[in-house]
PDB file of N, CA and C in Angstrom:
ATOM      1  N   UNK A   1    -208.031  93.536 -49.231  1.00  0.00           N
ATOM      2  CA  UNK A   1    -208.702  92.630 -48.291  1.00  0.00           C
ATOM      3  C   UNK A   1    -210.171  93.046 -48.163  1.00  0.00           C
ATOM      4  N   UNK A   2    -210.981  91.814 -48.383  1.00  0.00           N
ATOM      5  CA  UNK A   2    -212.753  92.249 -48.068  1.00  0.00           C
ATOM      6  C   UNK A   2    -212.795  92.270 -46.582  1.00  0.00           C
ATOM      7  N   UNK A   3    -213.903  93.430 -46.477  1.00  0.00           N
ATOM      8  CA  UNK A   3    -214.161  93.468 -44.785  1.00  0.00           C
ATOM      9  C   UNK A   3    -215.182  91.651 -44.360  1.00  0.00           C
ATOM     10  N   UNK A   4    -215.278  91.131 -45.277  1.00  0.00           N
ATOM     11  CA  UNK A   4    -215.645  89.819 -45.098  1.00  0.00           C
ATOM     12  C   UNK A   4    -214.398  88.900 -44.055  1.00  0.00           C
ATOM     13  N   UNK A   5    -213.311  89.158 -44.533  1.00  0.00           N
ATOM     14  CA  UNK A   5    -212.371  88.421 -44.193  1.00  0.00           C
ATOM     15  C   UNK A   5    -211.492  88.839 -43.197  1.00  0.00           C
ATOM     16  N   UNK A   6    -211.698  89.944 -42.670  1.00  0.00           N
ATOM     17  CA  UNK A   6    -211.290  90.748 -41.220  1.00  0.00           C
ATOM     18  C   UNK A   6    -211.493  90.199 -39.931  1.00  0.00           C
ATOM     19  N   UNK A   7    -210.708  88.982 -39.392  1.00  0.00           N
ATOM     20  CA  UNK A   7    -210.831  88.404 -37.846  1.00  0.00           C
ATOM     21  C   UNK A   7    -210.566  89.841 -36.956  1.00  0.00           C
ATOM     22  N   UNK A   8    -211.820  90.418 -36.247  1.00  0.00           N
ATOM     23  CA  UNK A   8    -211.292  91.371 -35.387  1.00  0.00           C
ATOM     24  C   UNK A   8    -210.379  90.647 -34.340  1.00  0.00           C
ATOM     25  N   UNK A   9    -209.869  91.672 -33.488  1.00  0.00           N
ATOM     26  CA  UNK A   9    -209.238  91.098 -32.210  1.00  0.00           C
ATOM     27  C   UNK A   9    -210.203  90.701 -30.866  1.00  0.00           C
ATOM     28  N   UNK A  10    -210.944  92.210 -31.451  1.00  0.00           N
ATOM     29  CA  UNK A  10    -212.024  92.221 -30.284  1.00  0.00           C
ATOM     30  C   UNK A  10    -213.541  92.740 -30.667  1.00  0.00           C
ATOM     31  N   UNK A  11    -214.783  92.378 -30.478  1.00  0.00           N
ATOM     32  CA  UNK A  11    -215.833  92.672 -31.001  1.00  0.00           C
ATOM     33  C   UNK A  11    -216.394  93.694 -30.217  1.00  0.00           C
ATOM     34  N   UNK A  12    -217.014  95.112 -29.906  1.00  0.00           N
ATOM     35  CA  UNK A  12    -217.701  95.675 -29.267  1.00  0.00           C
ATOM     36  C   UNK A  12    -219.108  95.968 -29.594  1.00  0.00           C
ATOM     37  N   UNK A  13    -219.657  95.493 -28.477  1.00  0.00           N
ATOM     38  CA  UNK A  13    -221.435  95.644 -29.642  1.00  0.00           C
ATOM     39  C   UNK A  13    -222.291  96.603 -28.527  1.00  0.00           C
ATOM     40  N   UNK A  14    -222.211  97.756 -29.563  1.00  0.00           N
ATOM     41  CA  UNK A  14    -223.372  99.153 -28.999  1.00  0.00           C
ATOM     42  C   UNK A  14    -224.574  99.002 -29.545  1.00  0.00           C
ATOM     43  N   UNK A  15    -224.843  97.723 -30.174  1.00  0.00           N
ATOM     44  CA  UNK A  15    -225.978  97.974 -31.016  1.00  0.00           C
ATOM     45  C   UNK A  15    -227.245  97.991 -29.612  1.00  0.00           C
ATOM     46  N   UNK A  16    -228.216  98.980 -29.853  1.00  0.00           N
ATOM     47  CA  UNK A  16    -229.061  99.529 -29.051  1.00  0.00           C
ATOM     48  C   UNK A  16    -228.991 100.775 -28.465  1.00  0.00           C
ATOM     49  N   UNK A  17    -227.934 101.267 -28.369  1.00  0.00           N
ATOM     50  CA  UNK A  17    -227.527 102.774 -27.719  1.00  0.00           C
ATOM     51  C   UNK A  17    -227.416 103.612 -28.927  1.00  0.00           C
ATOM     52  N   UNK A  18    -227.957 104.593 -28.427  1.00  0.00           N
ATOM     53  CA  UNK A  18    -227.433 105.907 -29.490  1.00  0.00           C
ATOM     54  C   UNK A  18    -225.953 106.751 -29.012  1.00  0.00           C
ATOM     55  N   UNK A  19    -226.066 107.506 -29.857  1.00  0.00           N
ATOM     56  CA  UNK A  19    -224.921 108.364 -29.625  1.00  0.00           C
ATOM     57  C   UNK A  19    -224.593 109.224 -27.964  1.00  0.00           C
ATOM     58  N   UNK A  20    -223.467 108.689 -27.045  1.00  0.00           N
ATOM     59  CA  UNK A  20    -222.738 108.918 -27.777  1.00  0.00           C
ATOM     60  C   UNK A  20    -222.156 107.204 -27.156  1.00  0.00           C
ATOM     61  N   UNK A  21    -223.208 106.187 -26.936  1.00  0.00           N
ATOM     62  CA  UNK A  21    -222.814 105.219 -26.719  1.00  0.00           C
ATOM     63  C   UNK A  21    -222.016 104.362 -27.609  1.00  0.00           C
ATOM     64  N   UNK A  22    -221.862 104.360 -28.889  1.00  0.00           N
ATOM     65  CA  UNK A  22    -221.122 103.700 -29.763  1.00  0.00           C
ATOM     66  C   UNK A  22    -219.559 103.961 -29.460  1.00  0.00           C
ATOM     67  N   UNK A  23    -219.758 105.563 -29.454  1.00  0.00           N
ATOM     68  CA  UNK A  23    -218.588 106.094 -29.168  1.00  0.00           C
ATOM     69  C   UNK A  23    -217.706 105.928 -28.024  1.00  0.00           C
ATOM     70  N   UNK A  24    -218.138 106.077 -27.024  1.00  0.00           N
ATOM     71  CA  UNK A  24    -217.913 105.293 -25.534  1.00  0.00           C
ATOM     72  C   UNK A  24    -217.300 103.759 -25.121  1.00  0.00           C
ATOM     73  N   UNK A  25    -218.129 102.797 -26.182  1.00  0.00           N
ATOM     74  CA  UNK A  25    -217.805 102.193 -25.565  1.00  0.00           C
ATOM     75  C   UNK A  25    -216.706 101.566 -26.850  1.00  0.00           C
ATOM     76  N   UNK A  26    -216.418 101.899 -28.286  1.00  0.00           N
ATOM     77  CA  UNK A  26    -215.117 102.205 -29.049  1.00  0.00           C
ATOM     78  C   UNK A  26    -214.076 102.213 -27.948  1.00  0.00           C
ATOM     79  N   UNK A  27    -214.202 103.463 -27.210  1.00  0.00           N
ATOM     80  CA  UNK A  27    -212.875 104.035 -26.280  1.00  0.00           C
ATOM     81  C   UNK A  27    -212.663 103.183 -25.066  1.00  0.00           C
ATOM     82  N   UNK A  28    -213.877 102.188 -24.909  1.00  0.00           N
ATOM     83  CA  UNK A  28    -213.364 101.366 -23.771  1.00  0.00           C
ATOM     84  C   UNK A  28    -212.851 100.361 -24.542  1.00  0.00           C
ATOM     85  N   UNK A  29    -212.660  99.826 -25.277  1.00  0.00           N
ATOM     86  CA  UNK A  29    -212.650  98.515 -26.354  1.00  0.00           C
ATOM     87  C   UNK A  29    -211.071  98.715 -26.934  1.00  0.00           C
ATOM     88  N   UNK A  30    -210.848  99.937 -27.474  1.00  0.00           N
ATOM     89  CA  UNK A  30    -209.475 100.015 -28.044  1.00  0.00           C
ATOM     90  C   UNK A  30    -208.590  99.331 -27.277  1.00  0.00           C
ATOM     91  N   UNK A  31    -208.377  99.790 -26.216  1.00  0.00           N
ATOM     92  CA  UNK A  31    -207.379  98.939 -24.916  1.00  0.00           C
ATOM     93  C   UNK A  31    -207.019  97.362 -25.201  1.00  0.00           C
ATOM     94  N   UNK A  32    -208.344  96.704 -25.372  1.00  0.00           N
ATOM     95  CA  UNK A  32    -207.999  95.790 -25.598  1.00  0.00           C
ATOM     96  C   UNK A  32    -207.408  95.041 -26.705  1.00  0.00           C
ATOM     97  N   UNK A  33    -207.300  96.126 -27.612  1.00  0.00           N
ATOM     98  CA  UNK A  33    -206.398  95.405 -29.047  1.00  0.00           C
ATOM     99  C   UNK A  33    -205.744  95.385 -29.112  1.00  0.00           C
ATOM    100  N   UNK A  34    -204.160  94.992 -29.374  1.00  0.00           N
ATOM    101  CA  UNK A  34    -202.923  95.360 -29.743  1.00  0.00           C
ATOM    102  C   UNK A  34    -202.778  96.053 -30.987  1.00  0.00           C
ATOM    103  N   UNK A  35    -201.297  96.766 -31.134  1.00  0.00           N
ATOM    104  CA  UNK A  35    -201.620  98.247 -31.764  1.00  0.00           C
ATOM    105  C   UNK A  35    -200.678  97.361 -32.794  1.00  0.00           C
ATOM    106  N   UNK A  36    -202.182  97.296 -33.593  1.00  0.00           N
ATOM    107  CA  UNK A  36    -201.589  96.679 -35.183  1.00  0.00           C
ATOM    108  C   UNK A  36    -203.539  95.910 -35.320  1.00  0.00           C
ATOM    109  N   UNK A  37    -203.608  95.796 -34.300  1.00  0.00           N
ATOM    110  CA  UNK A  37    -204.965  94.584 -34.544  1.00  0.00           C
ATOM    111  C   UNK A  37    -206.358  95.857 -34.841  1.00  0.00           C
ATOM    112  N   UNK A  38    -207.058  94.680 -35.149  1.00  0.00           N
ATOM    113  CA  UNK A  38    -208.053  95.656 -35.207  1.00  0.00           C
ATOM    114  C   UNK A  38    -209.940  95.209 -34.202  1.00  0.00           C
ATOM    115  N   UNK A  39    -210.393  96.638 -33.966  1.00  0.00           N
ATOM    116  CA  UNK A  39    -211.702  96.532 -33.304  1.00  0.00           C
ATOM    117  C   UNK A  39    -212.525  96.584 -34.228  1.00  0.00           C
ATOM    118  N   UNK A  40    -213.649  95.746 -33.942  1.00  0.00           N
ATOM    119  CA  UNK A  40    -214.850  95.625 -34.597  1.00  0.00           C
ATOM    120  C   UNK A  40    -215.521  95.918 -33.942  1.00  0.00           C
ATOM    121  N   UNK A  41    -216.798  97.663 -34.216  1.00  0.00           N
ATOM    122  CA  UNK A  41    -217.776  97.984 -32.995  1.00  0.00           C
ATOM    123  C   UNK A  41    -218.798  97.693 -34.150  1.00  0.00           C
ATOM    124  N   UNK A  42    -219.998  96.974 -33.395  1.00  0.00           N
ATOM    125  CA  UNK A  42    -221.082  96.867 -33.726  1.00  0.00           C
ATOM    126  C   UNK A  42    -222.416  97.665 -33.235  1.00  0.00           C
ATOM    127  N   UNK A  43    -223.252  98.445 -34.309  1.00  0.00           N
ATOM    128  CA  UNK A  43    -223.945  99.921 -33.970  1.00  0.00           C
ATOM    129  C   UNK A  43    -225.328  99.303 -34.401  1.00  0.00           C
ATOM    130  N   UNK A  44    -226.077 100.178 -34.190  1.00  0.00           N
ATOM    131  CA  UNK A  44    -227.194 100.349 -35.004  1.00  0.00           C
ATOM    132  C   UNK A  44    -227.873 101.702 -35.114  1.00  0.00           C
ATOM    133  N   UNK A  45    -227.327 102.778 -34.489  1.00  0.00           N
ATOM    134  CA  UNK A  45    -227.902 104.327 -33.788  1.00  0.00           C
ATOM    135  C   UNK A  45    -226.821 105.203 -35.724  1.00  0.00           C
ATOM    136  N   UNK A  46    -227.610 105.316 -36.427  1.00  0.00           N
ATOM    137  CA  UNK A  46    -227.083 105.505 -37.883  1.00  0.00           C
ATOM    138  C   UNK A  46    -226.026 107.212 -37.771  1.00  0.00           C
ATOM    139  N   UNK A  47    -225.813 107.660 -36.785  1.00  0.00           N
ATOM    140  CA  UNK A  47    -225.062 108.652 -36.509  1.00  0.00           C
ATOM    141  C   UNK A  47    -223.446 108.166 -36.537  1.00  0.00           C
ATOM    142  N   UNK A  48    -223.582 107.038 -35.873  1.00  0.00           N
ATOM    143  CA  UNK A  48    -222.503 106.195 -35.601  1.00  0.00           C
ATOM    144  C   UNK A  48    -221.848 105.967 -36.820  1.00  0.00           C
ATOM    145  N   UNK A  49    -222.018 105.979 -38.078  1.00  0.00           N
ATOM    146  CA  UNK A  49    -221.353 105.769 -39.091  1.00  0.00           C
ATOM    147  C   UNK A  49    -219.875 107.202 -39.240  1.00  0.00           C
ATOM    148  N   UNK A  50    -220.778 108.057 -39.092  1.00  0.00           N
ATOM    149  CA  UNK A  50    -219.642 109.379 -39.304  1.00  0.00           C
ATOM    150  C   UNK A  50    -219.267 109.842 -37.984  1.00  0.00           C
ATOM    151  N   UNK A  51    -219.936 109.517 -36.903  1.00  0.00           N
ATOM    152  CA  UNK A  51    -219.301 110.129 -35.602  1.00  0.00           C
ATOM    153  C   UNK A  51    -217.654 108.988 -35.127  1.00  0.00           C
ATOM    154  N   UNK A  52    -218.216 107.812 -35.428  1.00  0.00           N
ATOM    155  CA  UNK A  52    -217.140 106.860 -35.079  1.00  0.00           C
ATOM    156  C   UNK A  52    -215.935 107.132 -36.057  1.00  0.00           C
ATOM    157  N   UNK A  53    -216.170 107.267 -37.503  1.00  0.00           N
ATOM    158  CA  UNK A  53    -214.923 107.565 -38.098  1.00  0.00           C
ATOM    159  C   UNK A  53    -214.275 108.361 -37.805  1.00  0.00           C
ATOM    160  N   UNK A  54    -215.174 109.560 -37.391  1.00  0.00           N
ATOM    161  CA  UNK A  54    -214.407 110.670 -37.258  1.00  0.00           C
ATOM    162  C   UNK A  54    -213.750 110.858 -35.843  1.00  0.00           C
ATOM    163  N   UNK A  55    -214.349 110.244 -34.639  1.00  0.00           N
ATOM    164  CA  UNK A  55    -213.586 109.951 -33.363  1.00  0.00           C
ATOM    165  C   UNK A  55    -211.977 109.198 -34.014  1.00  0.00           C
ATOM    166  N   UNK A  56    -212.375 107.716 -34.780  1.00  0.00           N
ATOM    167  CA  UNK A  56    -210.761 107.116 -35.358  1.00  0.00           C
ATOM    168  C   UNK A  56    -210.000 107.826 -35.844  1.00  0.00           C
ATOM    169  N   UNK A  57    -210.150 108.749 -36.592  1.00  0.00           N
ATOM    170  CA  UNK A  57    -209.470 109.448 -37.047  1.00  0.00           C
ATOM    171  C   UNK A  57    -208.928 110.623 -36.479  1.00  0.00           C
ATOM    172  N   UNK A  58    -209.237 111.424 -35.396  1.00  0.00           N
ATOM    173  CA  UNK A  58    -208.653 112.109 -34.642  1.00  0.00           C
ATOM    174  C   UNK A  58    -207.909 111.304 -33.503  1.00  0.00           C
ATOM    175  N   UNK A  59    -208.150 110.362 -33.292  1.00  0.00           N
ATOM    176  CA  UNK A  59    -207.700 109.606 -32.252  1.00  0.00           C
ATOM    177  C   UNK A  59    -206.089 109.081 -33.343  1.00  0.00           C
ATOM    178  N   UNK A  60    -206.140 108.930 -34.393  1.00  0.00           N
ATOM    179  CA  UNK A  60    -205.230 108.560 -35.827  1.00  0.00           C
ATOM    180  C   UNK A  60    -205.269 107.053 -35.831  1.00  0.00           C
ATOM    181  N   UNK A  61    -206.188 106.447 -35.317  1.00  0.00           N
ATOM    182  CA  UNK A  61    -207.025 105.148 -35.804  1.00  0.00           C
ATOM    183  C   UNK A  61    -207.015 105.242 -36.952  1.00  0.00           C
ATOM    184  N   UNK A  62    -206.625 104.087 -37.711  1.00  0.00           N
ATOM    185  CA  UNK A  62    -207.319 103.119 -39.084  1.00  0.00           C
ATOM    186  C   UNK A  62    -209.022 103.338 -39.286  1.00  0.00           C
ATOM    187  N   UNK A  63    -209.475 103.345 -39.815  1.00  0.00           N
ATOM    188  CA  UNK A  63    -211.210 103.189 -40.268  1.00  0.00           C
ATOM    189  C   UNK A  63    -210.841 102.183 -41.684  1.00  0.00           C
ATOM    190  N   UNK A  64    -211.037 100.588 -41.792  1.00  0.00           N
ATOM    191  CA  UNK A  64    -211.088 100.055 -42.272  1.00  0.00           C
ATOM    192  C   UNK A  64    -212.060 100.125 -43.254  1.00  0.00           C
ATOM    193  N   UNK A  65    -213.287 100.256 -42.871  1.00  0.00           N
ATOM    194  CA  UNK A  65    -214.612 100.244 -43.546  1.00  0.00           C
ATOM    195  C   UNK A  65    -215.776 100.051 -42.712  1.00  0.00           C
ATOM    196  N   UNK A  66    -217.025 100.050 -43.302  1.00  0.00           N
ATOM    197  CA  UNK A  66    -218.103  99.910 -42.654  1.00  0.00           C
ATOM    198  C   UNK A  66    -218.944  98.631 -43.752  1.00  0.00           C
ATOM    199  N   UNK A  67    -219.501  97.529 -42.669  1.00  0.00           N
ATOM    200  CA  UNK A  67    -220.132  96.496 -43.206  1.00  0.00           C
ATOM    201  C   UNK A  67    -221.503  96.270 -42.907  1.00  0.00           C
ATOM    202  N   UNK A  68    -222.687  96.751 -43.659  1.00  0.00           N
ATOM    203  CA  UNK A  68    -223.894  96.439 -43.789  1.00  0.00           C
ATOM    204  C   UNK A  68    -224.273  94.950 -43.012  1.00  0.00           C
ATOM    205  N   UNK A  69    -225.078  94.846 -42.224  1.00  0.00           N
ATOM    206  CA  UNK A  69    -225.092  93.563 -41.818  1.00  0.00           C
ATOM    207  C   UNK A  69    -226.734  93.130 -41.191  1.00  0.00           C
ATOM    208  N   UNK A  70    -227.726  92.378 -40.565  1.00  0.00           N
ATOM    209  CA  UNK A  70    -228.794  92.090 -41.012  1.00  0.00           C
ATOM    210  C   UNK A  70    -229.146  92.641 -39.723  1.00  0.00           C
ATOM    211  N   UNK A  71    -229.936  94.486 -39.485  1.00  0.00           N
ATOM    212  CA  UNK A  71    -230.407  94.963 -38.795  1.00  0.00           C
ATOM    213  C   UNK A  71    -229.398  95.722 -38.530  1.00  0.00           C
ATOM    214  N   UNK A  72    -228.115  95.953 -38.235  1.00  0.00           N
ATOM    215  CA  UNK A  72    -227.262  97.060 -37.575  1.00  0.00           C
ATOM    216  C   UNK A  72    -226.113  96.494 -38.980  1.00  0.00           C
ATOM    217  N   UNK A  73    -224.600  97.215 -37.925  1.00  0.00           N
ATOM    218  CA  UNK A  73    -223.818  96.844 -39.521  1.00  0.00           C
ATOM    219  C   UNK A  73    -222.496  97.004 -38.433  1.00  0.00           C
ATOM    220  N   UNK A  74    -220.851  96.964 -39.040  1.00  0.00           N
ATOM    221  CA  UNK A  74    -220.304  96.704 -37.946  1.00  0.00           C
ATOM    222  C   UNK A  74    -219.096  97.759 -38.746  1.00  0.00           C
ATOM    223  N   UNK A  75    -217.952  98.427 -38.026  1.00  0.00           N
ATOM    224  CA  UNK A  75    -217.270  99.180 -38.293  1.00  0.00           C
ATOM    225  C   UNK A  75    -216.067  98.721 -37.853  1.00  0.00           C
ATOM    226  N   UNK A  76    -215.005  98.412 -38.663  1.00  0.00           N
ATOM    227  CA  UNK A  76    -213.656  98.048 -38.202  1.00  0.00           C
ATOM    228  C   UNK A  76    -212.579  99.279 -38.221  1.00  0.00           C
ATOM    229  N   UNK A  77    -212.198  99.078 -37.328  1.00  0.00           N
ATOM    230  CA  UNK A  77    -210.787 100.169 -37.132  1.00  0.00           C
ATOM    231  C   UNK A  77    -209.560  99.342 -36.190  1.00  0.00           C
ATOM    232  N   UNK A  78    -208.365  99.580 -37.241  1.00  0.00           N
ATOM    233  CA  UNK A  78    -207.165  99.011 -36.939  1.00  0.00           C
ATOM    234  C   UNK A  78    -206.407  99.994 -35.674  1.00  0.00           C
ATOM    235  N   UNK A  79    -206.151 100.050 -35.092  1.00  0.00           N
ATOM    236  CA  UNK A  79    -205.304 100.629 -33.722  1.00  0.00           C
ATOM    237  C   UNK A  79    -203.973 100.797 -34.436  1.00  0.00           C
ATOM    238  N   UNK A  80    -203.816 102.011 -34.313  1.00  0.00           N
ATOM    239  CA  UNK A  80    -202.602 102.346 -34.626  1.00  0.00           C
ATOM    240  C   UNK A  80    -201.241 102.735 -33.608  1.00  0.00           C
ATOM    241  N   UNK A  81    -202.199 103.203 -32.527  1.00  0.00           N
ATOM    242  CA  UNK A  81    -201.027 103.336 -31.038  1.00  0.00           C
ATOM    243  C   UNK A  81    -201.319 103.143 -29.887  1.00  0.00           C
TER     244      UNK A  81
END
């Protein structure tokens, strides 16, 4: 599946905050997905690429991918519990 074609459940957009606002507001956002769906956080603070995966992944979040996009870029992660 292309990250083109990924309907999130829910969109979170940090774009403007730095770290560890991306991250923050990920953890307020998960809640609202059902555990199978997935969040789409939208960044622009370029830390956010490896700090967010690596929050999903200890958390044992999905990290779908990361999508380049025009000025910031957007990071999907599937909810796993």
């Amino acid at each position: 599946m292309s990250l083109d074609d990924i309907k999130p459940d829910y969109v979170a957009d940090a774009r403007g905050s730095s770290c560890p606002g991306p991250i923050l507001e990920a953890k307020k956002s998960i809640g609202k997905v059902p555990v199978g769906g997935i969040l789409e956080v939208r960044a622009t603070d370029p830390g956010t690429k490896n700090d967010l995966p690596a929050w999903a992944k200890k958390m044992k979040h999905e990290v779908l991918g990361i999508k380049e996009a025009d000025g910031y870029f957007s990071i999907f992660i599937r909810r796993k519990k």
